[in-house]
N, C-alpha and C. Protein backbone atom coordinates (compact mmCIF):
# COMPACT_ATOMS: atom_id res chain seq x y z
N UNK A 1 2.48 -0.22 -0.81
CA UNK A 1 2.27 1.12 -0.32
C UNK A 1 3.11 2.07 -1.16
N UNK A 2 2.56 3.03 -1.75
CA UNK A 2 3.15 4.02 -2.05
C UNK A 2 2.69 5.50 -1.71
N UNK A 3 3.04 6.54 -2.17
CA UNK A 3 3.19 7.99 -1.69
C UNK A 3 2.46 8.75 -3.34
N UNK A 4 1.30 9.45 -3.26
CA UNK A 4 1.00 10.29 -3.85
C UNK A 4 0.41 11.63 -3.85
N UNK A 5 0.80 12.58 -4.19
CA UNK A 5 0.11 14.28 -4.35
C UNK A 5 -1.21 14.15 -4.67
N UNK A 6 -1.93 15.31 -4.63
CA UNK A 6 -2.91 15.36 -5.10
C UNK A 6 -2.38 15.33 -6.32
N UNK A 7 -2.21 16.35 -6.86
CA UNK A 7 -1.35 16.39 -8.75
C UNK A 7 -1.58 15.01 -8.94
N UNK A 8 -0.39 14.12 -9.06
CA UNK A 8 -0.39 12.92 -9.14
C UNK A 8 -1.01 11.77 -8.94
N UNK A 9 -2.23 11.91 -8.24
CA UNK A 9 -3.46 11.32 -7.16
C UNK A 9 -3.44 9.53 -7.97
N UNK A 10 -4.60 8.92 -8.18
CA UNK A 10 -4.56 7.35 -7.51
C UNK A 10 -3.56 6.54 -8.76
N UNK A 11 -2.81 5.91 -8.23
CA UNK A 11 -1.51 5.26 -9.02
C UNK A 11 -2.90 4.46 -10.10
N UNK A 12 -1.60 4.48 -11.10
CA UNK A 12 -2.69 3.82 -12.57
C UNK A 12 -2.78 2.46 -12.27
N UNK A 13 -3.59 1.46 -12.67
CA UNK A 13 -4.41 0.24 -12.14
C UNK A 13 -3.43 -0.60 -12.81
N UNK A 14 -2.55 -1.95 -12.18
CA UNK A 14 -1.56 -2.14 -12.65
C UNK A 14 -1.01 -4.35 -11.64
N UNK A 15 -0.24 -4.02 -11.94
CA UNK A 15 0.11 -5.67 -10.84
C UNK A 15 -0.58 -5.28 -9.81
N UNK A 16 -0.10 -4.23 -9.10
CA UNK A 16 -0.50 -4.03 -7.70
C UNK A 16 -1.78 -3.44 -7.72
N UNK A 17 -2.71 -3.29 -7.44
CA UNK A 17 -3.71 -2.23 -7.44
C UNK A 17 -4.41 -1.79 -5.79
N UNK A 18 -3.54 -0.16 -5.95
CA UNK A 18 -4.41 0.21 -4.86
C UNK A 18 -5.52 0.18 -4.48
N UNK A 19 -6.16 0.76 -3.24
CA UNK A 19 -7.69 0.30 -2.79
C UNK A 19 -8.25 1.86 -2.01
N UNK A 20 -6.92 1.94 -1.51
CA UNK A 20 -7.42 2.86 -0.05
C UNK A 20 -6.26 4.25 -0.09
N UNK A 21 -6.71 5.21 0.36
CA UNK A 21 -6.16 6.66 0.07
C UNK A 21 -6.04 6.85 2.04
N UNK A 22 -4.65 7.18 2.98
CA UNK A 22 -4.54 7.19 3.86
C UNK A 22 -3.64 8.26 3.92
N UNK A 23 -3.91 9.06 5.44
CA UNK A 23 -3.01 10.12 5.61
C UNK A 23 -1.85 9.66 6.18
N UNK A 24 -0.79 10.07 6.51
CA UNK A 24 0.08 10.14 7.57
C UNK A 24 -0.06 10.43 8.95
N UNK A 25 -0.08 10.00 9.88
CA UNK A 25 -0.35 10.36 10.79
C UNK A 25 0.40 11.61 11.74
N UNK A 26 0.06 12.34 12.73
CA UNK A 26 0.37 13.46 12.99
C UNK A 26 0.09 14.88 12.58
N UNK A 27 0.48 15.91 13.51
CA UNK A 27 0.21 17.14 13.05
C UNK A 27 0.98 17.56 11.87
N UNK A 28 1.72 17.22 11.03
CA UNK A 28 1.61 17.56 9.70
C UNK A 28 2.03 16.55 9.26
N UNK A 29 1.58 16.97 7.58
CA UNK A 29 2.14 15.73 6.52
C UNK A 29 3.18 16.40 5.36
N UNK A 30 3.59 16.93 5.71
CA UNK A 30 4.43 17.26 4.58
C UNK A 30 6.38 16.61 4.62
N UNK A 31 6.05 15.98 5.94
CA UNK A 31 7.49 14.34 6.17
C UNK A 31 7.12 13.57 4.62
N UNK A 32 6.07 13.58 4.74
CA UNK A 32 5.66 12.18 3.36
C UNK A 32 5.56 12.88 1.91
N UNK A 33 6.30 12.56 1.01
CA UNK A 33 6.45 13.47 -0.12
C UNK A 33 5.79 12.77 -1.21
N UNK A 34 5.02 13.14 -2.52
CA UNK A 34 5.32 12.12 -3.53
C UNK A 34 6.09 11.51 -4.14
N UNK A 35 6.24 10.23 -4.42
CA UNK A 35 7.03 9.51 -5.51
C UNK A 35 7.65 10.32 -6.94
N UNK A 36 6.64 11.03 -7.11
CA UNK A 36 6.44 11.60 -8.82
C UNK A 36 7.00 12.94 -8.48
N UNK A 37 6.38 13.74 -7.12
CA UNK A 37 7.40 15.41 -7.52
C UNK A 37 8.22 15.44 -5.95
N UNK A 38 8.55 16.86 -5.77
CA UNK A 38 8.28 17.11 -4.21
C UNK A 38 7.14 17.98 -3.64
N UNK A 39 6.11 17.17 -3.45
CA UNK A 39 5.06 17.87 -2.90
C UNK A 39 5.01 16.87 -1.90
N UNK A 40 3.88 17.41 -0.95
CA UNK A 40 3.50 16.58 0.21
C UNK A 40 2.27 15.29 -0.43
N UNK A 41 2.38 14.18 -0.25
CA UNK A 41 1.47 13.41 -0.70
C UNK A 41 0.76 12.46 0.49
N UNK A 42 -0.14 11.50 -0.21
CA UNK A 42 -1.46 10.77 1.23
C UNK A 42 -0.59 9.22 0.70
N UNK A 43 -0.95 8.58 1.42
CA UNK A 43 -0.18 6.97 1.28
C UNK A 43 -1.46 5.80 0.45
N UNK A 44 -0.86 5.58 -0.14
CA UNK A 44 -1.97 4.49 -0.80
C UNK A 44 -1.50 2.98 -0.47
N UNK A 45 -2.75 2.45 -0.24
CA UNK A 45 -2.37 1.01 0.25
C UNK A 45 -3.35 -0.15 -0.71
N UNK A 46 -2.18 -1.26 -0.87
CA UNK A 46 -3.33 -1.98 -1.88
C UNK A 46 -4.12 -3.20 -1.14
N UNK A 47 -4.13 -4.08 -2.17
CA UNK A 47 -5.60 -4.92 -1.35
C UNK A 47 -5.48 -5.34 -0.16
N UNK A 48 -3.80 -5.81 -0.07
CA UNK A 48 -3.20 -6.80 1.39
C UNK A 48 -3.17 -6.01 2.55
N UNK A 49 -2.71 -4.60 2.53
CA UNK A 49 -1.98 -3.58 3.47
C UNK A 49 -3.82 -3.37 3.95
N UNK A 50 -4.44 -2.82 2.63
CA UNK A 50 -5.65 -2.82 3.64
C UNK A 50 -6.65 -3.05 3.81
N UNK A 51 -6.54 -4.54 3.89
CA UNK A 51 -6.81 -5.37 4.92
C UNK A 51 -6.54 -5.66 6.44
N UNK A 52 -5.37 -5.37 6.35
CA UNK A 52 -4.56 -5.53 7.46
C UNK A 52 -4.67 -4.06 8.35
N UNK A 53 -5.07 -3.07 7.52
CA UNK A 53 -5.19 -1.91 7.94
C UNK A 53 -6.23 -2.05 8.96
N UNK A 54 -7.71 -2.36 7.94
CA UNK A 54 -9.37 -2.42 8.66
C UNK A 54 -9.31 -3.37 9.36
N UNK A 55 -8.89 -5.21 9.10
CA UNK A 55 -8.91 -6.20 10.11
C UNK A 55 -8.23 -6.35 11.00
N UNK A 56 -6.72 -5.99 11.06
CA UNK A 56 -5.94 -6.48 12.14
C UNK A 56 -5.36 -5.04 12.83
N UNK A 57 -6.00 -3.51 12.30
CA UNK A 57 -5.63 -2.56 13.38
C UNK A 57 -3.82 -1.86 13.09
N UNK A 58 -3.51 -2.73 11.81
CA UNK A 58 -2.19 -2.19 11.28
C UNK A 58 -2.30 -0.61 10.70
N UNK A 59 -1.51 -0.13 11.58
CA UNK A 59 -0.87 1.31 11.48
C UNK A 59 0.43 1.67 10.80
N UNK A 60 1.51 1.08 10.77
CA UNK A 60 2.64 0.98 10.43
C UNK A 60 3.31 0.55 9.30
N UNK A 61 3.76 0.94 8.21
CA UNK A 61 4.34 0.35 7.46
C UNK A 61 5.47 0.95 7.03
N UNK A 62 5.96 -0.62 6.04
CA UNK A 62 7.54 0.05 6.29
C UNK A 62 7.56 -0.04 4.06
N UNK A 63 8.35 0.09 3.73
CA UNK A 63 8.32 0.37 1.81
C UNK A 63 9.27 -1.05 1.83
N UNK A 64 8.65 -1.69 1.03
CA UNK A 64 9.20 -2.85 -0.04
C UNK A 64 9.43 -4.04 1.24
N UNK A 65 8.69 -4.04 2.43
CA UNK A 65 8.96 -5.14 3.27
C UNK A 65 10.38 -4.91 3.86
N UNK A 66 11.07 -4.35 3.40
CA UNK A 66 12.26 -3.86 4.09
C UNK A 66 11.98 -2.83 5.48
N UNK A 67 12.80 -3.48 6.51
CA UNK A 67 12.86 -2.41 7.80
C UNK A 67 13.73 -1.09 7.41
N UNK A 68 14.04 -0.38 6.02
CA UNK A 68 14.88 1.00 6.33
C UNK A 68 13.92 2.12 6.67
N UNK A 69 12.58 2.13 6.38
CA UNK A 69 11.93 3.04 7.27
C UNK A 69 10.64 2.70 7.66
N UNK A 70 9.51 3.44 8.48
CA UNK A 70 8.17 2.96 8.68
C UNK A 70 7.37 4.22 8.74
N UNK A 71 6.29 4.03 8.36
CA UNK A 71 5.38 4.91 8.40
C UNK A 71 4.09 4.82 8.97
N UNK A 72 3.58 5.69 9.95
CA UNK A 72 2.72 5.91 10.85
C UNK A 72 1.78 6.12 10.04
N UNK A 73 -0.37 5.69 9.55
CA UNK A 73 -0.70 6.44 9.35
C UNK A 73 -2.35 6.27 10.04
N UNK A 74 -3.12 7.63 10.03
CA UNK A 74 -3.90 7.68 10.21
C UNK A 74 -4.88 6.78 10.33
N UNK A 75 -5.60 7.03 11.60
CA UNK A 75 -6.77 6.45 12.02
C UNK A 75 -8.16 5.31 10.90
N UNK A 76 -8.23 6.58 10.10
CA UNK A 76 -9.48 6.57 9.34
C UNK A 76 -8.79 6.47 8.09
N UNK A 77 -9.33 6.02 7.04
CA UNK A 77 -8.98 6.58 5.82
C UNK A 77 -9.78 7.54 4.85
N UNK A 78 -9.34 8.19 4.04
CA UNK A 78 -9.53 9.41 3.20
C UNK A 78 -10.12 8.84 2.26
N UNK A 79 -10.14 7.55 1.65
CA UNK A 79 -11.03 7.40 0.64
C UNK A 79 -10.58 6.02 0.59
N UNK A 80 -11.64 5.20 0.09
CA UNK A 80 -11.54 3.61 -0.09
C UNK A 80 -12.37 3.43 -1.50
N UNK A 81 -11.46 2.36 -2.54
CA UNK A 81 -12.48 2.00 -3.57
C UNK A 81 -13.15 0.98 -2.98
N UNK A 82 -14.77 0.90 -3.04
CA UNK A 82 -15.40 0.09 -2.02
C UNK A 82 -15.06 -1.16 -3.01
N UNK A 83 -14.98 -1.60 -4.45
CA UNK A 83 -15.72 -2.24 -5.03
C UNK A 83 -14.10 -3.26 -5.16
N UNK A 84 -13.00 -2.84 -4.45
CA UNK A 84 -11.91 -3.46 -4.83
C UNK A 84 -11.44 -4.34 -3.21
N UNK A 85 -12.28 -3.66 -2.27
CA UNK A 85 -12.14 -4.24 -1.09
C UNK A 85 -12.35 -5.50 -0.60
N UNK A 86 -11.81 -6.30 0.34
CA UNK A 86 -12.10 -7.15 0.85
C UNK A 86 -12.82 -7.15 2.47
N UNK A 87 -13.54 -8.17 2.78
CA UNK A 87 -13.98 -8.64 3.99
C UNK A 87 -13.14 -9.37 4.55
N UNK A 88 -13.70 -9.74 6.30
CA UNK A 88 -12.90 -10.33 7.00
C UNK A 88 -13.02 -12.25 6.61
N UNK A 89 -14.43 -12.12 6.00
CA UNK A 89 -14.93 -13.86 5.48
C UNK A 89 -13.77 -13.94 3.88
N UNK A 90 -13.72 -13.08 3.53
CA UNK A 90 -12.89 -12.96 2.00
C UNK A 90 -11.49 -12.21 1.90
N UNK A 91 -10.44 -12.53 2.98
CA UNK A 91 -9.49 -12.14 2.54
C UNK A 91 -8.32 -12.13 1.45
N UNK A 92 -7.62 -11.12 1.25
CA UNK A 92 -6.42 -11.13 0.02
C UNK A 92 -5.98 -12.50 0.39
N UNK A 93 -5.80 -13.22 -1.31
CA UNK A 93 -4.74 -14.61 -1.61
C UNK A 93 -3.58 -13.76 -0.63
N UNK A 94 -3.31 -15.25 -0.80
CA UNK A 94 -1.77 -15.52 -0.15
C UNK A 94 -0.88 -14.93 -0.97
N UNK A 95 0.43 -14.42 -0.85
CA UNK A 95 1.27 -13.12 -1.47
C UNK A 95 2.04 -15.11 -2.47
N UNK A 96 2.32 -14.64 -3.04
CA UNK A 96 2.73 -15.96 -3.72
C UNK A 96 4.34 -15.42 -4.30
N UNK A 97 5.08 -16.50 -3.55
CA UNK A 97 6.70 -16.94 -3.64
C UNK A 97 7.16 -17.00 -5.04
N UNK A 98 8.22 -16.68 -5.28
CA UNK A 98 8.78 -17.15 -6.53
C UNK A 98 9.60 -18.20 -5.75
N UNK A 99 9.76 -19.26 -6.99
CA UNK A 99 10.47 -20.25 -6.70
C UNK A 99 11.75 -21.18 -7.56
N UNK A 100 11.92 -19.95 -8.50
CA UNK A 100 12.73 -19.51 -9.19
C UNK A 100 14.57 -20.14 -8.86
N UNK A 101 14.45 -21.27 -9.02
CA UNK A 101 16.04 -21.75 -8.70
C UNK A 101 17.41 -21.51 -9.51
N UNK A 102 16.38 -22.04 -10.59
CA UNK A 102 17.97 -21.82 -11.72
C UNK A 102 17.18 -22.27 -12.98
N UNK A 103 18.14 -21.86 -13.97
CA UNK A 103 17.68 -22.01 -15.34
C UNK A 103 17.57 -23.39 -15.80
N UNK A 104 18.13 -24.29 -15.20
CA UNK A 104 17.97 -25.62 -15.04
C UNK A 104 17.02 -26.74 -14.96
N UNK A 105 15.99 -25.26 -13.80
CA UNK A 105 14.58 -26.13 -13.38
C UNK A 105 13.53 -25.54 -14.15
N UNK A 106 13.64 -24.86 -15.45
CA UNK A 106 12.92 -24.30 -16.48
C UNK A 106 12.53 -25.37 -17.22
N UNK A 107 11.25 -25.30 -17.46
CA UNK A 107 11.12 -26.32 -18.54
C UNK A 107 10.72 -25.31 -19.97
N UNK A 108 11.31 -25.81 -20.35
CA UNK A 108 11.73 -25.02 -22.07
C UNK A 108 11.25 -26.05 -23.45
């Protein structure tokens, strides 16, 4: 999940790739700022978040899986790339672990 302006609008296509363009919820949005300036920006969510958004009714999120804050957002969303979406028969892989011990267990 991240935060973008119009100015700044859909994050460039990248590891993560967004899907879905979501408001904030409530009578205003200008609590939610962009990443890039200070303007008021819409929340973008990528393949996992929404999913979880359309299938399981998730409203809430919080930045980097960390509890320091959460964000409420809207009902509906503002725009979806249809062609990046998933179904409830085809959900997002599994978020995949690093397992990363030590330089030891490298094979070199």
């Amino acid at each position: 999940m991240l935060c973008r302006c119009g100015l700044h609008g859909w994050p460039d296509e990248g590891t993560n790739p967004y899907v879905a363009r979501v408001e904030a919820a409530g009578a205003t949005n200008e609590a939610v700022i962009c990443g890039r300036c200070d303007q008021p920006g819409e929340i973008y969510l990528n393949d996992r978040e929404y999913y979880e958004y359309e299938y399981s009714q998730r409203r809430l999120y919080t930045f980097k899986e960390r509890d320091i804050l959460q964000i409420r957002v809207s009902d509906s969303p503002e725009e979806v790339k249809e062609s990046l979406t998933r179904d409830k028969n085809n959900p997002p892989d599994e978020p995949r672990e690093s397992n990363i011990d030590s330089a030891a267990d490298t094979d070199w």
